[in-house]
Protein backbone atom coordinates (compact mmCIF):
# COMPACT_ATOMS: atom_id res chain seq x y z
CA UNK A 1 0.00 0.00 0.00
CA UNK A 2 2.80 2.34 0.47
CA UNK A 3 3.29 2.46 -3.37
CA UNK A 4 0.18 3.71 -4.04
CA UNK A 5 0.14 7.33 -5.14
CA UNK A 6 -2.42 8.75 -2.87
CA UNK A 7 -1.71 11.89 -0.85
CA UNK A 8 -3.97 11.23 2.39
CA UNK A 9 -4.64 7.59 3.86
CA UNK A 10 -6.20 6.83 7.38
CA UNK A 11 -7.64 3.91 9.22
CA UNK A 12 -10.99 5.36 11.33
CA UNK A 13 -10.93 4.55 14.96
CA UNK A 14 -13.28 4.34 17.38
CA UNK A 15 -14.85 7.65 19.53
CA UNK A 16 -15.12 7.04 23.33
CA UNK A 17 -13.57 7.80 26.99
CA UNK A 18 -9.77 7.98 27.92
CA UNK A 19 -7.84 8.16 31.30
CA UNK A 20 -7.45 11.73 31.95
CA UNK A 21 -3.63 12.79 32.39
CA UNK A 22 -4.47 16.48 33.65
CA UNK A 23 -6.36 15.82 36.97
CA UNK A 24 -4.91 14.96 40.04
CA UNK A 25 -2.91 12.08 40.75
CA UNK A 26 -4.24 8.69 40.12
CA UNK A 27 -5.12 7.88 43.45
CA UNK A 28 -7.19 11.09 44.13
CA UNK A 29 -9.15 10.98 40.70
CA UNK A 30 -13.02 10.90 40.70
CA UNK A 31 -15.24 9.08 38.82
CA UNK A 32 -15.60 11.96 36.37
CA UNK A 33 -12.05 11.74 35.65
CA UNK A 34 -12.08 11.14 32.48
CA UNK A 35 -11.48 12.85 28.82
CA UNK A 36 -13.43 11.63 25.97
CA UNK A 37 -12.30 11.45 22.18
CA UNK A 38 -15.13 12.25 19.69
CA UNK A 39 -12.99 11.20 16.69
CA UNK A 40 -9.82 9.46 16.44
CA UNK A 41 -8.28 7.53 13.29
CA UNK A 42 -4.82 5.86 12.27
CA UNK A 43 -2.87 8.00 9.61
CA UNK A 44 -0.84 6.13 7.11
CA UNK A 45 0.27 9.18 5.45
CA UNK A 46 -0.76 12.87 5.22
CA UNK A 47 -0.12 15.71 3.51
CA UNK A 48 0.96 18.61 5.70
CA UNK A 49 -2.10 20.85 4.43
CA UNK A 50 -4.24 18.28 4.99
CA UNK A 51 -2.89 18.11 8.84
CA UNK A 52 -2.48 22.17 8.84
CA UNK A 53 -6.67 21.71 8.45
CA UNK A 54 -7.04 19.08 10.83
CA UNK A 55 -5.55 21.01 14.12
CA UNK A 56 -7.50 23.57 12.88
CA UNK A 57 -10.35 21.60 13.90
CA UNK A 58 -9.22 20.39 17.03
CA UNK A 59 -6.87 17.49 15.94
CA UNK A 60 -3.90 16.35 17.73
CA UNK A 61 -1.57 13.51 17.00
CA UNK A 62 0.67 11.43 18.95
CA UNK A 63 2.97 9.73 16.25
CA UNK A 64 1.05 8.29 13.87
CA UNK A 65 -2.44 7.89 16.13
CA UNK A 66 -4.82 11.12 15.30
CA UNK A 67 -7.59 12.45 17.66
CA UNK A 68 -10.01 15.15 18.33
CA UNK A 69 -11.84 15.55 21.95
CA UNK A 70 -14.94 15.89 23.05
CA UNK A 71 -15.20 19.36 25.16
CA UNK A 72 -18.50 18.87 26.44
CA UNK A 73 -17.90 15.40 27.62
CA UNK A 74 -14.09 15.58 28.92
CA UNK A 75 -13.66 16.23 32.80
CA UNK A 76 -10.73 18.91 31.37
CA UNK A 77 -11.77 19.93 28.06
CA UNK A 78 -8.60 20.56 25.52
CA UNK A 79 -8.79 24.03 23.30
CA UNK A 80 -6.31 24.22 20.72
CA UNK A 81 -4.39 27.32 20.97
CA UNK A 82 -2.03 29.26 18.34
CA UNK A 83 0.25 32.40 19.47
CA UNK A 84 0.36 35.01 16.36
CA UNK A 85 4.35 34.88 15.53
CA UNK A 86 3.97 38.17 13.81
CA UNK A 87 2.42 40.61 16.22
CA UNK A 88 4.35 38.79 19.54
CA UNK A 89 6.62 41.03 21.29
CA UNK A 90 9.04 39.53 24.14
CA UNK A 91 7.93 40.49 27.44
CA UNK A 92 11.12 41.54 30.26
CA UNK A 93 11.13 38.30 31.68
CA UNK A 94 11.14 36.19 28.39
CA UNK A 95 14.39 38.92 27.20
CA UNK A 96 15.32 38.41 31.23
CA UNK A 97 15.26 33.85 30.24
CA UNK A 98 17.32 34.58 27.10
CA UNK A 99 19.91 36.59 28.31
CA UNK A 100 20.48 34.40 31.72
CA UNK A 101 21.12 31.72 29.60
CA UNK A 102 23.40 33.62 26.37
CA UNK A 103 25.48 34.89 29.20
CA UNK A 104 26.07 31.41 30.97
CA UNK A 105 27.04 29.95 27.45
CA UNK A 106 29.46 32.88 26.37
CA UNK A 107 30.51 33.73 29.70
CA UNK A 108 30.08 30.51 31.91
CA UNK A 109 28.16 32.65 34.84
CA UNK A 110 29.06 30.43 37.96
CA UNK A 111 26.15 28.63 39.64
CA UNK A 112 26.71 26.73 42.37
CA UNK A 113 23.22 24.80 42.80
CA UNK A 114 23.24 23.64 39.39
CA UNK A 115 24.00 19.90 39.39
CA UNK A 116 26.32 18.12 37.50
CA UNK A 117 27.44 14.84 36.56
CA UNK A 118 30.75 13.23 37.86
CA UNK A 119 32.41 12.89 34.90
CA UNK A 120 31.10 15.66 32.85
CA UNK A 121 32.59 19.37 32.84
CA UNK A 122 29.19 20.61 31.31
CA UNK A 123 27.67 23.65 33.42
CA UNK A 124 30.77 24.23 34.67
CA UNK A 125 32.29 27.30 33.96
CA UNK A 126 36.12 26.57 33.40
CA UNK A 127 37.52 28.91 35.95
CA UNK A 128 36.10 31.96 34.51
CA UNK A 129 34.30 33.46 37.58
CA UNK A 130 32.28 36.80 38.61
CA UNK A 131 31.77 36.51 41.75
CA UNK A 132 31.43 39.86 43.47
CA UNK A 133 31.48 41.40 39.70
CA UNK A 134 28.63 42.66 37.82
CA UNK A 135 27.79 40.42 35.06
CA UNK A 136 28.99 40.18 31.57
CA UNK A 137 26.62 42.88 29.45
CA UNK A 138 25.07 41.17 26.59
CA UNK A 139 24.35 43.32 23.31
CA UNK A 140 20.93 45.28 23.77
CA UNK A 141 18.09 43.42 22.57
CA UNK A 142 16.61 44.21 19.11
CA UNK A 143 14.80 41.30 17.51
CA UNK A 144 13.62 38.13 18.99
CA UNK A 145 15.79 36.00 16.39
CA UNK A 146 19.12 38.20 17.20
CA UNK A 147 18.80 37.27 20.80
CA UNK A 148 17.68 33.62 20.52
CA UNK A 149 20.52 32.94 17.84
CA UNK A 150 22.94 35.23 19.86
CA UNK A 151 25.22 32.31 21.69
CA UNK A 152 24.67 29.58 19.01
CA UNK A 153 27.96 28.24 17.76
CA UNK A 154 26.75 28.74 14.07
CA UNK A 155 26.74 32.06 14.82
CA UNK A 156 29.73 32.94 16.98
CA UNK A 157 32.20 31.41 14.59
CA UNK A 158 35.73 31.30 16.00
CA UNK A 159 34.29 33.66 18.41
CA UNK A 160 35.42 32.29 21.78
CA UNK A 161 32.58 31.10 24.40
CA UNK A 162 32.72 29.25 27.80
CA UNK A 163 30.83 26.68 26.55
CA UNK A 164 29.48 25.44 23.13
CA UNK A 165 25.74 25.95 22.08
CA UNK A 166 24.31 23.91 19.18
CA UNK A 167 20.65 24.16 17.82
CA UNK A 168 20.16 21.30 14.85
CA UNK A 169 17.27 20.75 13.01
CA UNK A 170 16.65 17.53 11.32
CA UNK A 171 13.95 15.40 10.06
CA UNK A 172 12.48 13.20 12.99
CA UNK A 173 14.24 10.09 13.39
CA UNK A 174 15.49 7.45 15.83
CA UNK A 175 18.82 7.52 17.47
CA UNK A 176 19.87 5.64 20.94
CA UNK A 177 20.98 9.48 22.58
CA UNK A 178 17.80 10.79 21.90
CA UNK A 179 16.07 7.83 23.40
CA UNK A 180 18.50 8.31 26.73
CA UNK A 181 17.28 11.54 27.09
CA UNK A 182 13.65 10.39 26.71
CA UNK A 183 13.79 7.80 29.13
CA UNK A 184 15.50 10.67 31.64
CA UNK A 185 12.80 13.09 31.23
CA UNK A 186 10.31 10.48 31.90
CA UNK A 187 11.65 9.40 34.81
CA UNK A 188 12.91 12.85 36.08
CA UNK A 189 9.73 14.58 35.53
CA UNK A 190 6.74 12.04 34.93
CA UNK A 191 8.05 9.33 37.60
CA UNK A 192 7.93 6.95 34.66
CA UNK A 193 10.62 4.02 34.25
CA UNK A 194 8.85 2.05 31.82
CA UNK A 195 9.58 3.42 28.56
CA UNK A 196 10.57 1.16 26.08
CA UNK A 197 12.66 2.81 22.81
CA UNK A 198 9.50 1.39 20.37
CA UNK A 199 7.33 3.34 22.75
CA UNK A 200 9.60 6.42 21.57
CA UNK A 201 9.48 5.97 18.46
CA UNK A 202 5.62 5.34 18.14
CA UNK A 203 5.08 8.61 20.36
CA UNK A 204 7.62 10.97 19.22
CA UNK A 205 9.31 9.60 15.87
CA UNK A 206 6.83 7.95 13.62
CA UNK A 207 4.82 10.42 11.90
CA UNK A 208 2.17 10.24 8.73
CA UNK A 209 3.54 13.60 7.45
CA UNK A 210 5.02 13.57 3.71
CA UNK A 211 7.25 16.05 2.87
CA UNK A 212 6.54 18.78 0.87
CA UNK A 213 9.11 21.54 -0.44
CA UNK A 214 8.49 24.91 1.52
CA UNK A 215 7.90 27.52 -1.69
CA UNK A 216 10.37 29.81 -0.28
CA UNK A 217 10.34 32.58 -3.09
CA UNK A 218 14.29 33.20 -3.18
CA UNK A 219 17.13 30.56 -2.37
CA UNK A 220 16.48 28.79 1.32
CA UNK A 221 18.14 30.26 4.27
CA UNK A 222 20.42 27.09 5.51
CA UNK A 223 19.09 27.49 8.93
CA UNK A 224 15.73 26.67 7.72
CA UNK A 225 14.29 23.77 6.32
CA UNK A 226 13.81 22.24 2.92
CA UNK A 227 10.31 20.84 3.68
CA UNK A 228 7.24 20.64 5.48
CA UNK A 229 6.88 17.89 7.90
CA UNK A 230 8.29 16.33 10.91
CA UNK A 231 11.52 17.25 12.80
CA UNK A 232 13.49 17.03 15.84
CA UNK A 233 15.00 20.19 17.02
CA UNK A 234 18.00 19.17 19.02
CA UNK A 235 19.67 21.22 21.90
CA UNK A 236 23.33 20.52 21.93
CA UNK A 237 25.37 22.20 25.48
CA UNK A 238 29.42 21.03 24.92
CA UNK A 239 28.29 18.08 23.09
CA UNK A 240 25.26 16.97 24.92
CA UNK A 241 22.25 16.37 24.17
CA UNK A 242 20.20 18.37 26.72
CA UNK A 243 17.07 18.99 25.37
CA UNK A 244 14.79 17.73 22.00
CA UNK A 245 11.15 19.60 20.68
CA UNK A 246 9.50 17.80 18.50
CA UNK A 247 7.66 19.84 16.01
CA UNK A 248 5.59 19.49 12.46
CA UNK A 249 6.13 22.62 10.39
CA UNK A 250 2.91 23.17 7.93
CA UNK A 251 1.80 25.99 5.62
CA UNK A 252 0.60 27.86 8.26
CA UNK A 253 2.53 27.30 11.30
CA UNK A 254 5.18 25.82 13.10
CA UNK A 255 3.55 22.93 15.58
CA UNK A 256 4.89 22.15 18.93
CA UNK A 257 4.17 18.33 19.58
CA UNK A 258 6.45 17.87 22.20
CA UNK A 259 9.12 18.88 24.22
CA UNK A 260 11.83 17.12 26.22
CA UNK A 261 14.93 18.29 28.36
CA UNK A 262 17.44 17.12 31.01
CA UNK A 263 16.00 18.18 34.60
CA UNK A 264 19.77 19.08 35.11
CA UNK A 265 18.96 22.05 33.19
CA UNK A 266 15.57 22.86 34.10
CA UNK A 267 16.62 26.40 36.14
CA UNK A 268 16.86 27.81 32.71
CA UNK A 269 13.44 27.21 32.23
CA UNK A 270 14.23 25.26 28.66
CA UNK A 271 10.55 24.88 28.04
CA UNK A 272 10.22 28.37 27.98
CA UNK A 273 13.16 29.10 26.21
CA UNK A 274 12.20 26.59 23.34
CA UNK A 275 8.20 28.30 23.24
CA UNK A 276 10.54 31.39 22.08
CA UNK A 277 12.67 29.50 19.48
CA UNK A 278 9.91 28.11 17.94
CA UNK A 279 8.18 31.05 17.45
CA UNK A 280 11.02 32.74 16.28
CA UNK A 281 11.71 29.57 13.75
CA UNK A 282 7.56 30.41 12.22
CA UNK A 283 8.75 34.24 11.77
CA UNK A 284 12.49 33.41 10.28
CA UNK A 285 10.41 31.62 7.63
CA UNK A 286 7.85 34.05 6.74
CA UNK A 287 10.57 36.57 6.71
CA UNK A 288 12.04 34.31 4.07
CA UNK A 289 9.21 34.94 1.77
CA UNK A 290 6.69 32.11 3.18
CA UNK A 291 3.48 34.43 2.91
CA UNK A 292 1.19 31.59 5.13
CA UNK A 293 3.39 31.14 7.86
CA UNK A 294 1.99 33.51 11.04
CA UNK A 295 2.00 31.24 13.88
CA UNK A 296 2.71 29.04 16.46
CA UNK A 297 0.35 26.07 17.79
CA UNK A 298 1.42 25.07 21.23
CA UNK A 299 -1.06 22.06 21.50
CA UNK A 300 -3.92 22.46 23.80
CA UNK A 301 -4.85 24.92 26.27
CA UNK A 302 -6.53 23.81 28.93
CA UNK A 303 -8.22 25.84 31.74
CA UNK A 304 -9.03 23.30 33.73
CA UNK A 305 -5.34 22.35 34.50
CA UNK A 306 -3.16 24.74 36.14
CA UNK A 307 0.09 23.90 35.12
CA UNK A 308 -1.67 24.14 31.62
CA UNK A 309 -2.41 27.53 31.52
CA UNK A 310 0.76 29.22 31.05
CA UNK A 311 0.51 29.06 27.38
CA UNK A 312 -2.18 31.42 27.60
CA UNK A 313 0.80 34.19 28.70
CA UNK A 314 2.30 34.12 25.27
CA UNK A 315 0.62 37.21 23.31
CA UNK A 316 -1.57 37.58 21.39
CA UNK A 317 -3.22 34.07 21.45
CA UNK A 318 -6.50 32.54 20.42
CA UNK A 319 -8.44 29.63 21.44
CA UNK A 320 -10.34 27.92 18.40
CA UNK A 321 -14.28 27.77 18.75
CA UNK A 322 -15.39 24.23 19.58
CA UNK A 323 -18.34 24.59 17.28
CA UNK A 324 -17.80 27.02 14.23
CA UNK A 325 -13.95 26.87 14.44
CA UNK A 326 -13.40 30.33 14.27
CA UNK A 327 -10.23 32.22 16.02
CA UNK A 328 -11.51 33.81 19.64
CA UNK A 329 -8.73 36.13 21.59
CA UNK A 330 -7.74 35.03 24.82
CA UNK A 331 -9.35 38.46 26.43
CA UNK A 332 -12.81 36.96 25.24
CA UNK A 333 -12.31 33.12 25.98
CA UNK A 334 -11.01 33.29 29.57
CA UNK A 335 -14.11 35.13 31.17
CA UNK A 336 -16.21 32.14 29.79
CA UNK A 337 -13.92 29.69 30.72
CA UNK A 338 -13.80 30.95 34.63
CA UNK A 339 -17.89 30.24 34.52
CA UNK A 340 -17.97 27.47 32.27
CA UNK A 341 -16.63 23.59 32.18
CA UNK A 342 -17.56 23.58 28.39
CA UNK A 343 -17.55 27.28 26.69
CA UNK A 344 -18.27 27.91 23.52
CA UNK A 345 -16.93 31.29 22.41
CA UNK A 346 -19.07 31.98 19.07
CA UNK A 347 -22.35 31.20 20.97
CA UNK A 348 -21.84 31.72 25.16
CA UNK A 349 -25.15 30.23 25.33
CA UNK A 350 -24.09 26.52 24.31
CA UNK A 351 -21.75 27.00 27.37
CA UNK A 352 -22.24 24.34 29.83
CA UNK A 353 -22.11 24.27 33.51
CA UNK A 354 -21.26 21.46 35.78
CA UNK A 355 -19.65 17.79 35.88
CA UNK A 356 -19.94 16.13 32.21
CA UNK A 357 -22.07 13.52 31.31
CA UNK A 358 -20.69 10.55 30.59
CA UNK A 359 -23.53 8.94 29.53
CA UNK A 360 -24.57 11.26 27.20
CA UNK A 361 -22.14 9.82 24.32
CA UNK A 362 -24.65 6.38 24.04
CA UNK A 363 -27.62 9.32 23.33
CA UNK A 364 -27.13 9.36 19.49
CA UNK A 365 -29.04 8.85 16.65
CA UNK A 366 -27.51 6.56 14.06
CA UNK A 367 -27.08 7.24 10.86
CA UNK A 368 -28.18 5.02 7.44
CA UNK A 369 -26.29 3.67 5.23
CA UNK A 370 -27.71 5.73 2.46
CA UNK A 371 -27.17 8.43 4.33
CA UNK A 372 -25.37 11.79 2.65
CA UNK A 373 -22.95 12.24 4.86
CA UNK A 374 -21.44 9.28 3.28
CA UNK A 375 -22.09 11.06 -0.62
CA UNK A 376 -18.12 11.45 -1.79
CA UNK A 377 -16.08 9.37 0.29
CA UNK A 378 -13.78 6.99 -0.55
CA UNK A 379 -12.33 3.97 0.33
CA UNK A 380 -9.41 1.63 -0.80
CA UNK A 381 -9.81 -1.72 -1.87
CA UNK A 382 -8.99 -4.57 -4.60
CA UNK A 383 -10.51 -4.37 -8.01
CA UNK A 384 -10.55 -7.56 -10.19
CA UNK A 385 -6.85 -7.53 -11.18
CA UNK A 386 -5.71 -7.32 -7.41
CA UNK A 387 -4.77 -3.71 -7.95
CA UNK A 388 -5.49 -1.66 -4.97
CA UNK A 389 -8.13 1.15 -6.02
CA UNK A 390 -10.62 3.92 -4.99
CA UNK A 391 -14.11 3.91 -4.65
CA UNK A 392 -17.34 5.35 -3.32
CA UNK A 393 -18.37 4.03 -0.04
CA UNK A 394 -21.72 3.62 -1.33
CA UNK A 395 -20.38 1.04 -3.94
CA UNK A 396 -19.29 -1.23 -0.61
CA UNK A 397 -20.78 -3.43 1.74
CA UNK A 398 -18.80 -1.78 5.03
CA UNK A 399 -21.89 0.67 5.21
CA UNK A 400 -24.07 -2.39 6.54
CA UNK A 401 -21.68 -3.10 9.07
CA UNK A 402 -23.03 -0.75 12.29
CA UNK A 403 -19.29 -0.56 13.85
CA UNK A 404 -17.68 0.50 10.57
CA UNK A 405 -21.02 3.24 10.20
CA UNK A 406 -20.37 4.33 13.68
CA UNK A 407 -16.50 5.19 12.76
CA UNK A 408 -16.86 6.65 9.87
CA UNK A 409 -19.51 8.81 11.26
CA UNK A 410 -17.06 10.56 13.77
CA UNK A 411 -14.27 10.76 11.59
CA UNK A 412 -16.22 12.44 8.86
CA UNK A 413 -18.43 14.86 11.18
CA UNK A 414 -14.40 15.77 12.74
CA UNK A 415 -12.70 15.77 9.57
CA UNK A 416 -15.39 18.16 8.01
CA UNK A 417 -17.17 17.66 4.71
CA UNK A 418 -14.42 18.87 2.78
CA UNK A 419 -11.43 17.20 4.24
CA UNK A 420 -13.10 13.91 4.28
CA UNK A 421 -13.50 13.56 0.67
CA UNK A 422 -9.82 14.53 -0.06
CA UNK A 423 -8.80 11.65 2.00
CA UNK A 424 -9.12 7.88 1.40
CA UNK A 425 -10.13 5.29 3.99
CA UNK A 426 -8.78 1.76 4.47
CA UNK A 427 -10.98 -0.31 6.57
């Protein structure tokens, strides 16, 4: 199937409840504890504008596995959120974040709580101490790239530093140091010890993006990349690996998936620092003649959750309508979310008070077979030669199969009209 020349290919899955990871901790969670999916399918492959459409809907992967919640019914409902590249301007403390940490990496500040291995001579600062001094002054800050860029070896040349700063950007891929640090972060910040390496890969390699060229006007910057698609931005400190987003960069914006780093290094606040990056990467390529680009996704935002809410302090941001999918500012969603377990932001009166409702997911109507939702979809299957081909639903028995009606259903009503009939199903 992988030789067949068709752009968009997904398996539907199944809509229905999930553990919720944002409540409290296992052992304190209530009954209503739980998120619900609405839609979820499989992606073989996708094209990057047919993704870029799908988290505009409320779509989220998690390698290759696609899915789109159900606000009304989760305990902690999940809004995705975008920060406009082009109009945010770096607050003190985020130009405060990236000069603490320029000035340890050209200047090797000395820090005496920051832990370090036994054998490694990373964060240490190679006899070049301040104390009692005033610090090292940094050039004054002009543009958000200048500054994030500023202690990158790239950039320094034979420029001499205290320590060595890398940033690489590379299609996603497997590699055991990458995997090392996973398995650290898990079990430095999640308490998790379990992770196997094809449990990495599965979560944060595989992807169903293809890549497509970026249509950068003039020749490509060589700090940018080539394509759309999936990639690994690596953070390299004297050689080390300290740090790895993972991140899909579509027509319209860069995508944060994911984001690991050594706790070793979490005083610089690295999550914060790569937020900044990132959103510098989505304007270095519209200022390199990629019109679309304007924007950085940073997942979900979730009120619910207070150690979620900080990406609501990146300005300006917007929360995406649960029902109309239109763009709502953060000064207009967070009054409705303070009242509200479910808000809807085009229509406040479809806001929705209370504990969710588990049971109202087995309250639907089913559709028909003959239905029109169906009317333009397509499926995959064998014609008479053996050839794999596409063709109408309707021209299929899987419509007479409730289970297979039921799945298609959800994906369809989450993909949208439109999107559903540029993509072909395999069931």
């Amino acid at each position: 199937m992988e030789d067949i020349n068709f752009r968009n290919i997904v398996y539907p899955g199944s809509a229905g409840p999930s553990t919720c990871g944002y409540c409290s901790p296992p052992g304190q969670r209530s009954k209503q504890a739980t998120n619900y999916h609405s839609a979820t399918l499989d992606a073989l492959k996708l094209t990057p504008s047919a993704y870029q459409k799908m988290i505009d809907r409320g779509w989220r992967r998690s390698g290759t596995y696609c899915y789109k919640s159900d606000l009304k019914q989760s305990c902690c409902p999940q809004y995705t959120i975008k920060l406009d590249a082009l109009e945010f301007q770096a607050t003190r403390s985020h130009r405060q974040l990236l000069n603490r940490f320029n000035r340890f990496i050209l200047h090797g500040e000395p820090d005496n709580s920051l832990e370090t291995s036994e054998n490694s001579n990373v964060g240490r600062t190679n006899g070049k101490k301040n104390k009692g001094s005033s610090p090292p002054k940094l050039p004054p800050f002009t543009t958000l790239a200048d500054s994030v860029h500023l202690a990158e070896k790239l950039v320094l040349g034979p420029k001499s530093s205290v320590h060595t700063f890398e940033i690489t950007l590379e299609p996603s891929s497997y590699t055991p140091e990458k995997f090392s640090l996973f398995k650290k972060y898990q079990a430095d910040i999640h308490n998790d010890i379990k992770e196997s390496a094809d449990g990495f890969q599965r979560f944060l390699v595989e992807t169903p993006l293809e890549p497509e060229p970026i249509p950068y006007p003039d020749r490509r910057p060589e700090t940018l990349p080539e394509n759309y698609g999936s990639y690994h931005q690596l953070y390299k400190l004297d050689g080390q690996l300290i740090a790895m987003a993972v991140l899909d960069i579509l027509p319209k914006c860069v995508s944060s998936v994911y984001f690991i780093y050594d706790k070793t290094w979490e005083r610089f606040s690295l999550g914060k620092l790569s937020a900044l990056r990132e959103v510098s990467l989505a304007r270095e390529i519209r200022d390199a003649g990629v019109e679309n680009m304007e924007a950085l996704y940073m997942g979900f935002y979730i009120y619910s959750c207070q150690k979620m809410r900080y990406k609501g302090e990146y300005s300006p941001s917007y929360l995406v309508d649960p029902e109309t999918y239109e763009w709502f500012p953060m000064s207009i969603c967070i009054p409705l979310l303070e009242k509200h377990r479910y808000a809807c932001f085009s229509n406040p009166s479809h806001s929705i008070t209370g504990e969710a409702d588990p049971g109202a997911t087995n309250s639907r109507v089913e559709v028909s077979p003959e239905s029109e939702l169906f009317d333009g979809i397509q499926v995959l299957s064998h014609d008479t030669s053996g050839q794999i081909v596409a063709t109408s639903i309707h021209n299929t028995r899987y419509l007479s199969y409730l289970q297979v009606r039921r799945e298609m259903e959800t994906c369809i009503r989450g993909l949208g009209t439109e999107l559903s009939k540029d993509i072909f199903f395999t069931l």
